[in-house]
PDB file of N, CA and C in Angstrom:
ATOM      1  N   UNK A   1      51.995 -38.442  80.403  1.00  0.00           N
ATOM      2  CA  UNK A   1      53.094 -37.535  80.113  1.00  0.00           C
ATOM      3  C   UNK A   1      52.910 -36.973  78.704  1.00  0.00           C
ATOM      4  N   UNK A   2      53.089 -35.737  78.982  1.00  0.00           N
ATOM      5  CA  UNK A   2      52.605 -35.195  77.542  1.00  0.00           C
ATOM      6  C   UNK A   2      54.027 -35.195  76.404  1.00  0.00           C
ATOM      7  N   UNK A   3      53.695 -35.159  74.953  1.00  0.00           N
ATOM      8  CA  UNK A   3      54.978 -35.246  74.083  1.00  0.00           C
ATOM      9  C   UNK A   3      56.120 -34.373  74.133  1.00  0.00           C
ATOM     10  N   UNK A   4      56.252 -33.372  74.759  1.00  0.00           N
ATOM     11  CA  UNK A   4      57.174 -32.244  74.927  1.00  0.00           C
ATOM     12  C   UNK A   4      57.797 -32.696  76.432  1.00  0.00           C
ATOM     13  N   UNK A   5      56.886 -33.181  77.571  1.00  0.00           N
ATOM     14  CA  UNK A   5      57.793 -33.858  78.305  1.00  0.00           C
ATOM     15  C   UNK A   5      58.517 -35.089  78.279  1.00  0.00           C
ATOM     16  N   UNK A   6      58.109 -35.978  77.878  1.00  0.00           N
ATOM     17  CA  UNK A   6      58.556 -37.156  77.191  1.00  0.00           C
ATOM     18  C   UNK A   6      60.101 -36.354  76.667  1.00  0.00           C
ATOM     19  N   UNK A   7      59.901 -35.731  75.555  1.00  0.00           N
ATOM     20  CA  UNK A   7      60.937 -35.275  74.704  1.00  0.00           C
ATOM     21  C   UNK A   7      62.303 -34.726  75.055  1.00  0.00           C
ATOM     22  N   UNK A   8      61.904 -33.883  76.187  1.00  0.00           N
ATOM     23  CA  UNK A   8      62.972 -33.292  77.071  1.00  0.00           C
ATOM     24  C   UNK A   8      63.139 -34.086  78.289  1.00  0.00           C
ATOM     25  N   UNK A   9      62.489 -34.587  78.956  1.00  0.00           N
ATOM     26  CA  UNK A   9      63.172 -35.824  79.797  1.00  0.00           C
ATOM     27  C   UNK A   9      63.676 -35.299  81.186  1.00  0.00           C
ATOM     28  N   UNK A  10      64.549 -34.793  81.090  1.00  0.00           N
ATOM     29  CA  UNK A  10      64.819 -34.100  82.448  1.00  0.00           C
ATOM     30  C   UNK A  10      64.761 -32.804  82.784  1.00  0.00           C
ATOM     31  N   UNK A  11      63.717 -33.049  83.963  1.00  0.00           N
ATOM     32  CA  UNK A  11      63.143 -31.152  83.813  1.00  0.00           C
ATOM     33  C   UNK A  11      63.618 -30.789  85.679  1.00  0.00           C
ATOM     34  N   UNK A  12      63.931 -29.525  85.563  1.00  0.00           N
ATOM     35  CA  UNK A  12      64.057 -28.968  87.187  1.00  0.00           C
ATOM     36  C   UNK A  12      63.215 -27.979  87.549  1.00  0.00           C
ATOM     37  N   UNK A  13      62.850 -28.075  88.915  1.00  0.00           N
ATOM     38  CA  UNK A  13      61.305 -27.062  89.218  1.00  0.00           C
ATOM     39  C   UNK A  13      62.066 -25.526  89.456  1.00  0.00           C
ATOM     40  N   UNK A  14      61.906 -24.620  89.714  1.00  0.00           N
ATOM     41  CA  UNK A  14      62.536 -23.398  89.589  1.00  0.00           C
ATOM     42  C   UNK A  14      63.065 -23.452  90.767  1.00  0.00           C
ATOM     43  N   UNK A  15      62.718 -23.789  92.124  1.00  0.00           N
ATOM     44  CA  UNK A  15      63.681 -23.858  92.939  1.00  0.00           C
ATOM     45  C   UNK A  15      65.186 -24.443  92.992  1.00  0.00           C
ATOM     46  N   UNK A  16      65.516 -25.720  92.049  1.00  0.00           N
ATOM     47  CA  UNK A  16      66.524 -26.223  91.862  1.00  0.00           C
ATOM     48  C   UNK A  16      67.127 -25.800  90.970  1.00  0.00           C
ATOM     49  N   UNK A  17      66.681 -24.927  89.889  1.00  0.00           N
ATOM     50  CA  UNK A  17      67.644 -23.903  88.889  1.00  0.00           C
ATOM     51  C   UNK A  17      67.791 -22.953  89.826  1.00  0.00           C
ATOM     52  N   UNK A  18      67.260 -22.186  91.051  1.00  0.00           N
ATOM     53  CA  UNK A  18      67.741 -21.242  91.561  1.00  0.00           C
ATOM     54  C   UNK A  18      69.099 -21.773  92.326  1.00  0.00           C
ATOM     55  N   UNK A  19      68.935 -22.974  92.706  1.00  0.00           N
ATOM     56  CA  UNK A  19      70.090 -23.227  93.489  1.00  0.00           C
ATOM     57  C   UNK A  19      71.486 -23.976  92.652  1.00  0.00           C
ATOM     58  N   UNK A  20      70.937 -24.739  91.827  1.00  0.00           N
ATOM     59  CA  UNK A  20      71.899 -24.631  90.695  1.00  0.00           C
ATOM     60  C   UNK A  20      72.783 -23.256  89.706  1.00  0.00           C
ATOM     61  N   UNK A  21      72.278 -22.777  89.643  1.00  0.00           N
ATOM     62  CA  UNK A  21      72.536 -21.164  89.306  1.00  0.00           C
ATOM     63  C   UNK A  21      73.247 -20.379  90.468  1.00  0.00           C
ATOM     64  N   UNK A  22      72.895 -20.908  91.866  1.00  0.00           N
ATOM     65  CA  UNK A  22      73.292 -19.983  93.159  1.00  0.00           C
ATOM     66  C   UNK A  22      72.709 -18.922  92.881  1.00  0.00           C
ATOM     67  N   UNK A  23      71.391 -18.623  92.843  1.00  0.00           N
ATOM     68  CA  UNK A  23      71.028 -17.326  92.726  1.00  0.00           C
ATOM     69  C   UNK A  23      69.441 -17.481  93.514  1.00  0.00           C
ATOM     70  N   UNK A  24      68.875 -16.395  93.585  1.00  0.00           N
ATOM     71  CA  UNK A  24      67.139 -16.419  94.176  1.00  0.00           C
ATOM     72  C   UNK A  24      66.473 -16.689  93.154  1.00  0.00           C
ATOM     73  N   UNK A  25      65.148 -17.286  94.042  1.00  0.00           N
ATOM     74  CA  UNK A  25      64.134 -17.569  92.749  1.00  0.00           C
ATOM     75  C   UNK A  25      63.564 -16.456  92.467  1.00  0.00           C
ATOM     76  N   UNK A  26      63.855 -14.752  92.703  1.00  0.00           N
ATOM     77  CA  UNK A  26      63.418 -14.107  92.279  1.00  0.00           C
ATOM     78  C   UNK A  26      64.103 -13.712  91.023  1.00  0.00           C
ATOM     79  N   UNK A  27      65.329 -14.568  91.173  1.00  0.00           N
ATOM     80  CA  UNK A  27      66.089 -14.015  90.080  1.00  0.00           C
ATOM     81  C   UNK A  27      65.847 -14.672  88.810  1.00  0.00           C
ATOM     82  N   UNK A  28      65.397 -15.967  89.190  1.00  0.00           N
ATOM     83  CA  UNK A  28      64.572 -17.062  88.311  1.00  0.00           C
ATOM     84  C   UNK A  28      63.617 -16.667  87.428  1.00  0.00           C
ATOM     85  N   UNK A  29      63.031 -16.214  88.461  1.00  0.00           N
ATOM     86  CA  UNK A  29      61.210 -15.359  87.748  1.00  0.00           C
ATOM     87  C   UNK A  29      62.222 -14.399  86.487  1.00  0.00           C
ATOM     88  N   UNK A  30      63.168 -13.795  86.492  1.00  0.00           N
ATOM     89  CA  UNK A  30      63.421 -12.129  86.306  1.00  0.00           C
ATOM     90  C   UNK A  30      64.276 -13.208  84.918  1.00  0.00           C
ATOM     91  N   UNK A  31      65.073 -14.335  85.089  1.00  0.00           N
ATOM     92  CA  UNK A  31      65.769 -14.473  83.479  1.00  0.00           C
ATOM     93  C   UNK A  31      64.413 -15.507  83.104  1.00  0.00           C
ATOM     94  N   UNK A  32      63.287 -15.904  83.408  1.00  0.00           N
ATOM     95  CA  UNK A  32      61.911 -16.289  82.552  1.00  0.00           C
ATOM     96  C   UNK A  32      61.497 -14.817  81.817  1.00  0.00           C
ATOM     97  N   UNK A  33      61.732 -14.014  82.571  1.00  0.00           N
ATOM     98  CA  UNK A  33      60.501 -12.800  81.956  1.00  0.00           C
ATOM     99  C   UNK A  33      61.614 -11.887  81.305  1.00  0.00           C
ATOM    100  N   UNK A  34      63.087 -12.562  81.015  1.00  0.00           N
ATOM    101  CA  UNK A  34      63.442 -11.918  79.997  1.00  0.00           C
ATOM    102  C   UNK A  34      63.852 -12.555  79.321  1.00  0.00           C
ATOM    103  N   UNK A  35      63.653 -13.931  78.940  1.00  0.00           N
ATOM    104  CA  UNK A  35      63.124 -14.718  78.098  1.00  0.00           C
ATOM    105  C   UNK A  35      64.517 -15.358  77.967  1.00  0.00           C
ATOM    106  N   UNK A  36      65.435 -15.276  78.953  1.00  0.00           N
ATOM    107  CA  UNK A  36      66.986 -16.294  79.100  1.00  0.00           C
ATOM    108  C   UNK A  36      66.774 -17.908  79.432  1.00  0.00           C
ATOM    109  N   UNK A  37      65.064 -17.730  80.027  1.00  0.00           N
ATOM    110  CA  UNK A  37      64.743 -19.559  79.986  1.00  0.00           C
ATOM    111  C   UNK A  37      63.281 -19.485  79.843  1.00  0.00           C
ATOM    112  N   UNK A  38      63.182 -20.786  79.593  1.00  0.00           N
ATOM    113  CA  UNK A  38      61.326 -20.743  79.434  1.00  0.00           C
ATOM    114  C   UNK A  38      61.714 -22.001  79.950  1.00  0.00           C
ATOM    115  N   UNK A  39      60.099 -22.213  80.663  1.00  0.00           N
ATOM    116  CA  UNK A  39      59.329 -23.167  81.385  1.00  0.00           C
ATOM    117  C   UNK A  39      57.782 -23.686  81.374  1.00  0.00           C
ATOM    118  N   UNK A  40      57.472 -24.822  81.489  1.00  0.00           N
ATOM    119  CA  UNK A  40      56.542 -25.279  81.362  1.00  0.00           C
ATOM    120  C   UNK A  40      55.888 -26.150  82.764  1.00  0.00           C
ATOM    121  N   UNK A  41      54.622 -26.220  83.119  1.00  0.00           N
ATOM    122  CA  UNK A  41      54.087 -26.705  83.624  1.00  0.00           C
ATOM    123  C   UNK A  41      54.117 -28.421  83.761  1.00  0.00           C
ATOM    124  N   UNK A  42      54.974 -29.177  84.085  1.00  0.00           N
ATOM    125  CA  UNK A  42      55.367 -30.723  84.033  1.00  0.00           C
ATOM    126  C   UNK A  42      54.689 -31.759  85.000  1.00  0.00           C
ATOM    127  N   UNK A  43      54.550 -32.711  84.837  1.00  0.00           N
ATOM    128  CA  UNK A  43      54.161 -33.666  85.504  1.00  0.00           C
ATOM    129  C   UNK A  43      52.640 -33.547  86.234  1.00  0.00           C
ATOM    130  N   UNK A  44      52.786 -34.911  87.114  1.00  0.00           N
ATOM    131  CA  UNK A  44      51.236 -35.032  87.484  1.00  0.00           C
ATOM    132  C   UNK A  44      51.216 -33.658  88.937  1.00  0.00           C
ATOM    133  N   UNK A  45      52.248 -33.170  89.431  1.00  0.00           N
ATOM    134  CA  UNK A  45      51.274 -31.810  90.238  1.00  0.00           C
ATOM    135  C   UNK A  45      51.254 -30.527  89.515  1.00  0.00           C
ATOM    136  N   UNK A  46      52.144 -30.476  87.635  1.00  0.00           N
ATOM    137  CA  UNK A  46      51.948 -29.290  86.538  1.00  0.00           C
ATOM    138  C   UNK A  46      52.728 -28.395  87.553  1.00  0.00           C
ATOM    139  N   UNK A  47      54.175 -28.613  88.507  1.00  0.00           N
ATOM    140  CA  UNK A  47      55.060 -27.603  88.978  1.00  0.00           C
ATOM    141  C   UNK A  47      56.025 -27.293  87.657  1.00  0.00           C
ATOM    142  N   UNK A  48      56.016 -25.755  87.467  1.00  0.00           N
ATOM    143  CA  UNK A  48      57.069 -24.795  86.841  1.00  0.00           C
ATOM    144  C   UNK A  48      57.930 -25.463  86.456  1.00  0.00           C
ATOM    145  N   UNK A  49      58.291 -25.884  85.533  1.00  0.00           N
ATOM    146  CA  UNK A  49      60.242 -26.331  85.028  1.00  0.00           C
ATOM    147  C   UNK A  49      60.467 -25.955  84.041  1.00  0.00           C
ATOM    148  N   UNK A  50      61.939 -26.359  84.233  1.00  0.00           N
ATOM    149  CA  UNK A  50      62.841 -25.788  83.221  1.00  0.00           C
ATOM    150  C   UNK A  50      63.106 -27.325  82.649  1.00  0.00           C
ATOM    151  N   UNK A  51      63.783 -27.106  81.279  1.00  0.00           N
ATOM    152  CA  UNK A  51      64.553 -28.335  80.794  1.00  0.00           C
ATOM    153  C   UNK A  51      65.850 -28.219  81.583  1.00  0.00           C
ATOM    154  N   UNK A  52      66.209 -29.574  82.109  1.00  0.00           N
ATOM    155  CA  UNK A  52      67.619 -29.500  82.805  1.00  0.00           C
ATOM    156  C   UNK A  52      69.096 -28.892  81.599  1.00  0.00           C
ATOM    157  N   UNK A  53      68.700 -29.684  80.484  1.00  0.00           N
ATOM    158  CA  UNK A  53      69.674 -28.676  79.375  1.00  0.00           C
ATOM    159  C   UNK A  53      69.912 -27.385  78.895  1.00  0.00           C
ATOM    160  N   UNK A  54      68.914 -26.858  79.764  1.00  0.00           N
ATOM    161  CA  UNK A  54      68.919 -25.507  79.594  1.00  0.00           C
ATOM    162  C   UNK A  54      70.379 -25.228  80.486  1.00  0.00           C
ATOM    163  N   UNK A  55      70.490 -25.475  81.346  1.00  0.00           N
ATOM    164  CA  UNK A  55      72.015 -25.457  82.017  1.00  0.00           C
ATOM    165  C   UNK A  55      72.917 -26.331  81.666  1.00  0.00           C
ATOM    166  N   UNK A  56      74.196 -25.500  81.911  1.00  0.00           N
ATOM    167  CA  UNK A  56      75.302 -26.401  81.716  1.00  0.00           C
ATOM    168  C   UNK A  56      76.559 -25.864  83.010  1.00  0.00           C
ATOM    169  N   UNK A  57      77.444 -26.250  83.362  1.00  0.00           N
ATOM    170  CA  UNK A  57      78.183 -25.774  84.590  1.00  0.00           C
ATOM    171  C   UNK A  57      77.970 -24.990  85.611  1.00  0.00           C
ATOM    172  N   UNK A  58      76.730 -24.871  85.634  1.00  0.00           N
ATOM    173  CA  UNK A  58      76.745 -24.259  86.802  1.00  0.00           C
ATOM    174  C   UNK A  58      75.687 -22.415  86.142  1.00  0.00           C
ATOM    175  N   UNK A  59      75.857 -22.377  84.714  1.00  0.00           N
ATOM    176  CA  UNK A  59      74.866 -21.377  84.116  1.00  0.00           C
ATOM    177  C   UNK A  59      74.083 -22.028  83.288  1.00  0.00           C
ATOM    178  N   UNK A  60      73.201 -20.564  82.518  1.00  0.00           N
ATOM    179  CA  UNK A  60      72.203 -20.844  81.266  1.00  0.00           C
ATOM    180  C   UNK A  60      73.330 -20.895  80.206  1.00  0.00           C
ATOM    181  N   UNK A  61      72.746 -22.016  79.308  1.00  0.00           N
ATOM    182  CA  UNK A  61      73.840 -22.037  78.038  1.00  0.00           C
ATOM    183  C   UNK A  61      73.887 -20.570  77.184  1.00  0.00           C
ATOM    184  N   UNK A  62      75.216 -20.530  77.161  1.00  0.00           N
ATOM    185  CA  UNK A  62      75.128 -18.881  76.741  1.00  0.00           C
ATOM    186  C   UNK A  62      74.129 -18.126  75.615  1.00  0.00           C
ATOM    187  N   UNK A  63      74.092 -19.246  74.429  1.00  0.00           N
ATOM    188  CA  UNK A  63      73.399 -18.903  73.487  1.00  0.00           C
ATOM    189  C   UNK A  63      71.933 -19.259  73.683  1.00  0.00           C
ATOM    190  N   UNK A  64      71.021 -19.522  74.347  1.00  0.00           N
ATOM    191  CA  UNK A  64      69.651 -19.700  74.697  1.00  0.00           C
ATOM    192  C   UNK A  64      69.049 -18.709  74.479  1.00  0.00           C
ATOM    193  N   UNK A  65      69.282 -17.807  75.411  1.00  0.00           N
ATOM    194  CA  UNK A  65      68.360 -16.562  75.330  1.00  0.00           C
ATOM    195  C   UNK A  65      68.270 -15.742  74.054  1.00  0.00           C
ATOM    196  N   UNK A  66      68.859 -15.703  73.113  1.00  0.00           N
ATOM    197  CA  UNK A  66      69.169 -15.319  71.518  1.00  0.00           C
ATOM    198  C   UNK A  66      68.280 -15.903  70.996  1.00  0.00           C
ATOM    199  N   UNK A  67      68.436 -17.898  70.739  1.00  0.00           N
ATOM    200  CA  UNK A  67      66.861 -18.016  70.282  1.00  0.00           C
ATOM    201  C   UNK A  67      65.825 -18.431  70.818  1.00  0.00           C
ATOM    202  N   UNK A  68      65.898 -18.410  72.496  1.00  0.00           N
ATOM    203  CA  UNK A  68      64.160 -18.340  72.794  1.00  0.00           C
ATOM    204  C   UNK A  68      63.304 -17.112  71.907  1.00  0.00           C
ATOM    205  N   UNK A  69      64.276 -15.905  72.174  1.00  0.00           N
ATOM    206  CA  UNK A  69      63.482 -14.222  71.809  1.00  0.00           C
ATOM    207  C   UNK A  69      63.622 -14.921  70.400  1.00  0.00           C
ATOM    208  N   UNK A  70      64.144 -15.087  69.382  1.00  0.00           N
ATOM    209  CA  UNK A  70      64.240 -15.309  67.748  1.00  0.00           C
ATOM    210  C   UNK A  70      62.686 -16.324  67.505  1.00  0.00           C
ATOM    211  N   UNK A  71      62.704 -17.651  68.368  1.00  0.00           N
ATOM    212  CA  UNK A  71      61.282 -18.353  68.173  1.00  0.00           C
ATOM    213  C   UNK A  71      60.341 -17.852  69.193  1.00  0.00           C
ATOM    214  N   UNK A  72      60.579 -16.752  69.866  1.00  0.00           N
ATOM    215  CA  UNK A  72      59.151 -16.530  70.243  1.00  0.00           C
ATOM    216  C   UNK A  72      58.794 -15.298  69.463  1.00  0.00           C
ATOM    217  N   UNK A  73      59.476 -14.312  68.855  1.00  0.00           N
ATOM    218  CA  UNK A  73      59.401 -13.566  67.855  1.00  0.00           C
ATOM    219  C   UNK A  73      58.450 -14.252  66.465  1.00  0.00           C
ATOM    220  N   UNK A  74      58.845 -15.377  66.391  1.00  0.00           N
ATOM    221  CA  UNK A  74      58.298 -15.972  65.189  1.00  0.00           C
ATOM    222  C   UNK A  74      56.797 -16.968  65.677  1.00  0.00           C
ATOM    223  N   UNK A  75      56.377 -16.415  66.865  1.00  0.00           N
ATOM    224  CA  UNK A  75      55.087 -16.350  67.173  1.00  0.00           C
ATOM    225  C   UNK A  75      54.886 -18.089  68.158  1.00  0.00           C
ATOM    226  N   UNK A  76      56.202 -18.594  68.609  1.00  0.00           N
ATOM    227  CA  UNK A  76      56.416 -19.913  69.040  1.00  0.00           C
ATOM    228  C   UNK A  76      56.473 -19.685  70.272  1.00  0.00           C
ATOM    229  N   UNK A  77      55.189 -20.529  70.880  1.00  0.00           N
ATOM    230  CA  UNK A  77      54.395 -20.645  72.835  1.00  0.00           C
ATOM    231  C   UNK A  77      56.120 -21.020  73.599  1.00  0.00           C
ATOM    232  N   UNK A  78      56.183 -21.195  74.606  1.00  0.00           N
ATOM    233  CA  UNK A  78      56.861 -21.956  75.128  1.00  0.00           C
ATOM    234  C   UNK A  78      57.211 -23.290  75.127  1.00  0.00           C
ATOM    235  N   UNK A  79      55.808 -23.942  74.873  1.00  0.00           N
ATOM    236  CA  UNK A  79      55.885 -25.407  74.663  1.00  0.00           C
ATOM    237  C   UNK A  79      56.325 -25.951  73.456  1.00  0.00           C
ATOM    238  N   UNK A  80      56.198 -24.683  72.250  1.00  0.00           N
ATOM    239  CA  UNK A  80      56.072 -24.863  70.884  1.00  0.00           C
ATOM    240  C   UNK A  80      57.425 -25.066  70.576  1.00  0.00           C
ATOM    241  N   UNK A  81      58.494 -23.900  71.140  1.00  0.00           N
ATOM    242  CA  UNK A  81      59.957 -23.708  71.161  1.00  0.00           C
ATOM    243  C   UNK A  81      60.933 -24.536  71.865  1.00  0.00           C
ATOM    244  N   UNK A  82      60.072 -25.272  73.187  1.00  0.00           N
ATOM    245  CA  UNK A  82      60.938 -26.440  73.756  1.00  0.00           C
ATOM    246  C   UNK A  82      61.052 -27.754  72.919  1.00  0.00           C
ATOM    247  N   UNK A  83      59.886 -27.756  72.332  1.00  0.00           N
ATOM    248  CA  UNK A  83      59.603 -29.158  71.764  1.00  0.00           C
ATOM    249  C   UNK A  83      60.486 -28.578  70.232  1.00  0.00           C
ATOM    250  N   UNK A  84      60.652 -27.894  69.677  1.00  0.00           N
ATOM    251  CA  UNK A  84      61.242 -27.872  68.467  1.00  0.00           C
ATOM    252  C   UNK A  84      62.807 -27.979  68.847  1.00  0.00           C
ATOM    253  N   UNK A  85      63.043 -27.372  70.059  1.00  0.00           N
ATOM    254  CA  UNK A  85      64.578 -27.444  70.765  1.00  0.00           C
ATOM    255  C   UNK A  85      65.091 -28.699  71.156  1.00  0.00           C
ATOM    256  N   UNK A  86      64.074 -30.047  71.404  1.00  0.00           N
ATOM    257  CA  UNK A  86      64.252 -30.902  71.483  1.00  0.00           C
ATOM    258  C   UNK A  86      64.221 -31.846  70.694  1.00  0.00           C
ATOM    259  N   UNK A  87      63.479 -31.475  69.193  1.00  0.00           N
ATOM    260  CA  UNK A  87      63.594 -32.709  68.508  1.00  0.00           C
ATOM    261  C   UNK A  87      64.383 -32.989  67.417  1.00  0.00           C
ATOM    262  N   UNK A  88      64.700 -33.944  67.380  1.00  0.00           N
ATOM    263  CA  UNK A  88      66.161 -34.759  66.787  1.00  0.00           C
ATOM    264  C   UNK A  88      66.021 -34.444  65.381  1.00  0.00           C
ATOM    265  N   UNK A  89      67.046 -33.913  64.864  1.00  0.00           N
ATOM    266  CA  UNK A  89      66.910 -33.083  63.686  1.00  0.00           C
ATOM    267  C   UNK A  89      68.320 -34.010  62.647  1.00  0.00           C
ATOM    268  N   UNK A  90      67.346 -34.903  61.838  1.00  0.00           N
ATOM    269  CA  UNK A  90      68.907 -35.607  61.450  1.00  0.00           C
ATOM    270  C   UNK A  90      69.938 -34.836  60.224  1.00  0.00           C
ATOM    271  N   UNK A  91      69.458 -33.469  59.800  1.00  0.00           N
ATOM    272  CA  UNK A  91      70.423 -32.850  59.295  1.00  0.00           C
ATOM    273  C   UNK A  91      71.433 -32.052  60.507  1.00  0.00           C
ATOM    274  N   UNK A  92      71.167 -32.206  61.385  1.00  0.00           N
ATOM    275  CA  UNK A  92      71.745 -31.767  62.856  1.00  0.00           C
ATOM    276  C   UNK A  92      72.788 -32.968  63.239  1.00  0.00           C
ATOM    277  N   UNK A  93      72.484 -33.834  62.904  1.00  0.00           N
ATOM    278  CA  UNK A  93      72.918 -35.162  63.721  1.00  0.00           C
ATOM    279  C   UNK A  93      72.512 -34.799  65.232  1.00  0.00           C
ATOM    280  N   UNK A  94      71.178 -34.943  65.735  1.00  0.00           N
ATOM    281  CA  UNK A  94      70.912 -34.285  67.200  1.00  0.00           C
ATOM    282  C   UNK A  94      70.036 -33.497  66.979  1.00  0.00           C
ATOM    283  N   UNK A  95      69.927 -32.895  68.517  1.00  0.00           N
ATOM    284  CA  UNK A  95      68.559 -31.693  68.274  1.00  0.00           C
ATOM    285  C   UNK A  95      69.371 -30.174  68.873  1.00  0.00           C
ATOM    286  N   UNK A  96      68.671 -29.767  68.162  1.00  0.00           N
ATOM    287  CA  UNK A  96      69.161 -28.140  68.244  1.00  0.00           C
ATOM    288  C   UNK A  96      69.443 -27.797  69.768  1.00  0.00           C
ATOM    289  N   UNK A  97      69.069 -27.861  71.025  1.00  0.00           N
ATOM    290  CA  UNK A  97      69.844 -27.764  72.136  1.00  0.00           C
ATOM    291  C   UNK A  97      70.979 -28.418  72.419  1.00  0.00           C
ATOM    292  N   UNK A  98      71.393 -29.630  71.936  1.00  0.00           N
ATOM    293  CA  UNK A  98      73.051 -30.159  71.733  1.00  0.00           C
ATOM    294  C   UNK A  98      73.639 -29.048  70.779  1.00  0.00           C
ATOM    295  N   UNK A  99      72.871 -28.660  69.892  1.00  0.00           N
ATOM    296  CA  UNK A  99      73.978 -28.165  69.288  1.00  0.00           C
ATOM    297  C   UNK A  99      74.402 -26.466  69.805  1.00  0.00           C
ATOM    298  N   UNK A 100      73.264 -26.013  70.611  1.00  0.00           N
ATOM    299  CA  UNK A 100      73.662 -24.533  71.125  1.00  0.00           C
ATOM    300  C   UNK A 100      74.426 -24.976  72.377  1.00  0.00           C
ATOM    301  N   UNK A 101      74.622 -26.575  72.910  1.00  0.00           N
ATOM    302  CA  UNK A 101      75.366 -26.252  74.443  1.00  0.00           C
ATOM    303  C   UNK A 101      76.403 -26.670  73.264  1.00  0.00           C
ATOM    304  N   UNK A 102      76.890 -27.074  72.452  1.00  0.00           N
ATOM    305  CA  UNK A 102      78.220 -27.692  72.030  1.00  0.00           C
ATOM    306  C   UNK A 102      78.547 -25.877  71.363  1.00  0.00           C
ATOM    307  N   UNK A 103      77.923 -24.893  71.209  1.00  0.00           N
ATOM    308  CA  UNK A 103      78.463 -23.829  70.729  1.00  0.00           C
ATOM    309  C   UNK A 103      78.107 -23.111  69.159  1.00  0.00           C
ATOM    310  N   UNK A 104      77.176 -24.387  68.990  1.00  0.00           N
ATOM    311  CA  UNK A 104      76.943 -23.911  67.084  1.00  0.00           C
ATOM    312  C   UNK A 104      75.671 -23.133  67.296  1.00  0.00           C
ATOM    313  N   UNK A 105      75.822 -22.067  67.427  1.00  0.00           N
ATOM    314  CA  UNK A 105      74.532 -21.154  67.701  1.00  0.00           C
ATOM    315  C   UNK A 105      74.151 -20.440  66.728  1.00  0.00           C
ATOM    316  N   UNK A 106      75.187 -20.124  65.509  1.00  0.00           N
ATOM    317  CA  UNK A 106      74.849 -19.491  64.539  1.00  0.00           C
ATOM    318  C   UNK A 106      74.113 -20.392  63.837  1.00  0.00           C
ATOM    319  N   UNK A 107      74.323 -21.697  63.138  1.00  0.00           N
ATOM    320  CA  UNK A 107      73.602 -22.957  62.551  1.00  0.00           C
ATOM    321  C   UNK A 107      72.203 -22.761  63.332  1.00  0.00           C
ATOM    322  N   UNK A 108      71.883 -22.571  64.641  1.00  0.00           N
ATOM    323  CA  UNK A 108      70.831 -23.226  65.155  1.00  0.00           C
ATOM    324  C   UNK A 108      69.576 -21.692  65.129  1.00  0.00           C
ATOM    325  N   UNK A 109      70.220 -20.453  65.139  1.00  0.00           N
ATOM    326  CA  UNK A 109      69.381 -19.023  65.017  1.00  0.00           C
ATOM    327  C   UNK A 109      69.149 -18.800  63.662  1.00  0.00           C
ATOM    328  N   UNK A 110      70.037 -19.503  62.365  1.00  0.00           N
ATOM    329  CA  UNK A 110      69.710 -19.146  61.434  1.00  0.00           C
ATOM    330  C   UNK A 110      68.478 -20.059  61.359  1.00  0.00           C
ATOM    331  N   UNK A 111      67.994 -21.474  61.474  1.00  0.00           N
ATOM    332  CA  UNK A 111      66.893 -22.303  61.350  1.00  0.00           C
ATOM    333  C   UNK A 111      65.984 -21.813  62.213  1.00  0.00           C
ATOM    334  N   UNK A 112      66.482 -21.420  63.233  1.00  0.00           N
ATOM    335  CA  UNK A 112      64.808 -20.272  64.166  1.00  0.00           C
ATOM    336  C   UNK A 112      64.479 -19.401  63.189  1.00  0.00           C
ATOM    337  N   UNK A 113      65.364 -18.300  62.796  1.00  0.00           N
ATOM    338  CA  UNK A 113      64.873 -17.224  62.235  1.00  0.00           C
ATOM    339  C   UNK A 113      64.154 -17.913  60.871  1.00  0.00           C
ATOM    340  N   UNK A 114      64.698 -18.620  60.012  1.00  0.00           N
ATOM    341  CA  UNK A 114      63.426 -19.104  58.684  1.00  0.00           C
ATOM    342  C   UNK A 114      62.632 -19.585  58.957  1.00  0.00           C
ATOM    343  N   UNK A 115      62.456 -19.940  60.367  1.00  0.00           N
ATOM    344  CA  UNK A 115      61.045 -20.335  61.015  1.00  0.00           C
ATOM    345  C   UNK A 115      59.829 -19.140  61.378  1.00  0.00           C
ATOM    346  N   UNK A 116      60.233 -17.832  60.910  1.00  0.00           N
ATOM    347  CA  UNK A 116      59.310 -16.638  61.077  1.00  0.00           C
ATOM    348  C   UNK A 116      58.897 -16.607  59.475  1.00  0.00           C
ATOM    349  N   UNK A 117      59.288 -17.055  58.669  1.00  0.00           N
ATOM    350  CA  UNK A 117      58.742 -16.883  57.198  1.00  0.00           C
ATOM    351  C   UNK A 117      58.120 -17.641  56.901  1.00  0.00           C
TER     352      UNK A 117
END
């Protein structure tokens, strides 16, 4: 298991965010390629997932898609931006995806964006 899966822990293959979402997996493909979720290649058959925290009730946490585009702007892979989204940041108390599903999104885009300098 590689360190970015380890890190995020619970991942869903795109079929189960489509149905979690209630929507098609074409619609899946369409918020990846506009950068409302990113996914990585997981486990021993490397099927498509998402981090399960990327959702919360039933959607994408509202503020996600703001800084996937902000750290992939600042030149950060997919794997690069999950794993920084996941790791435990103790001036955070937590890691920056607790703190965009709890709502502090401004705290968490301003530390993406000084991550392009």
């Amino acid at each position: 298991m590689s360190t970015v899966e380890s890190l995020v822990g619970d991942w869903l293959p795109l079929p189960d965010v489509a149905q979690l979402l209630d929507v098609s997996i074409t619609k899946v493909h369409g918020l990846l390629d506009e950068r409302a979720l990113a996914a990585l290649r997981v486990g021993e058959r490397r099927i498509r997932s998402v981090p399960a925290a990327f959702l919360k009730d039933g959607h994408v946490v509202e503020s996600l898609k703001g800084t996937i585009v902000v750290l992939s702007d600042a030149g950060y892979s997919d794997e690069e931006l999950i794993t920084w989204l996941f790791t435990p940041d103790e001036s955070l108390r937590g890691r920056p995806i607790d703190a965009l599903r709890d709502g502090r999104k401004t705290e968490i885009r301003r530390r993406a964006q000084s991550l392009a300098w």
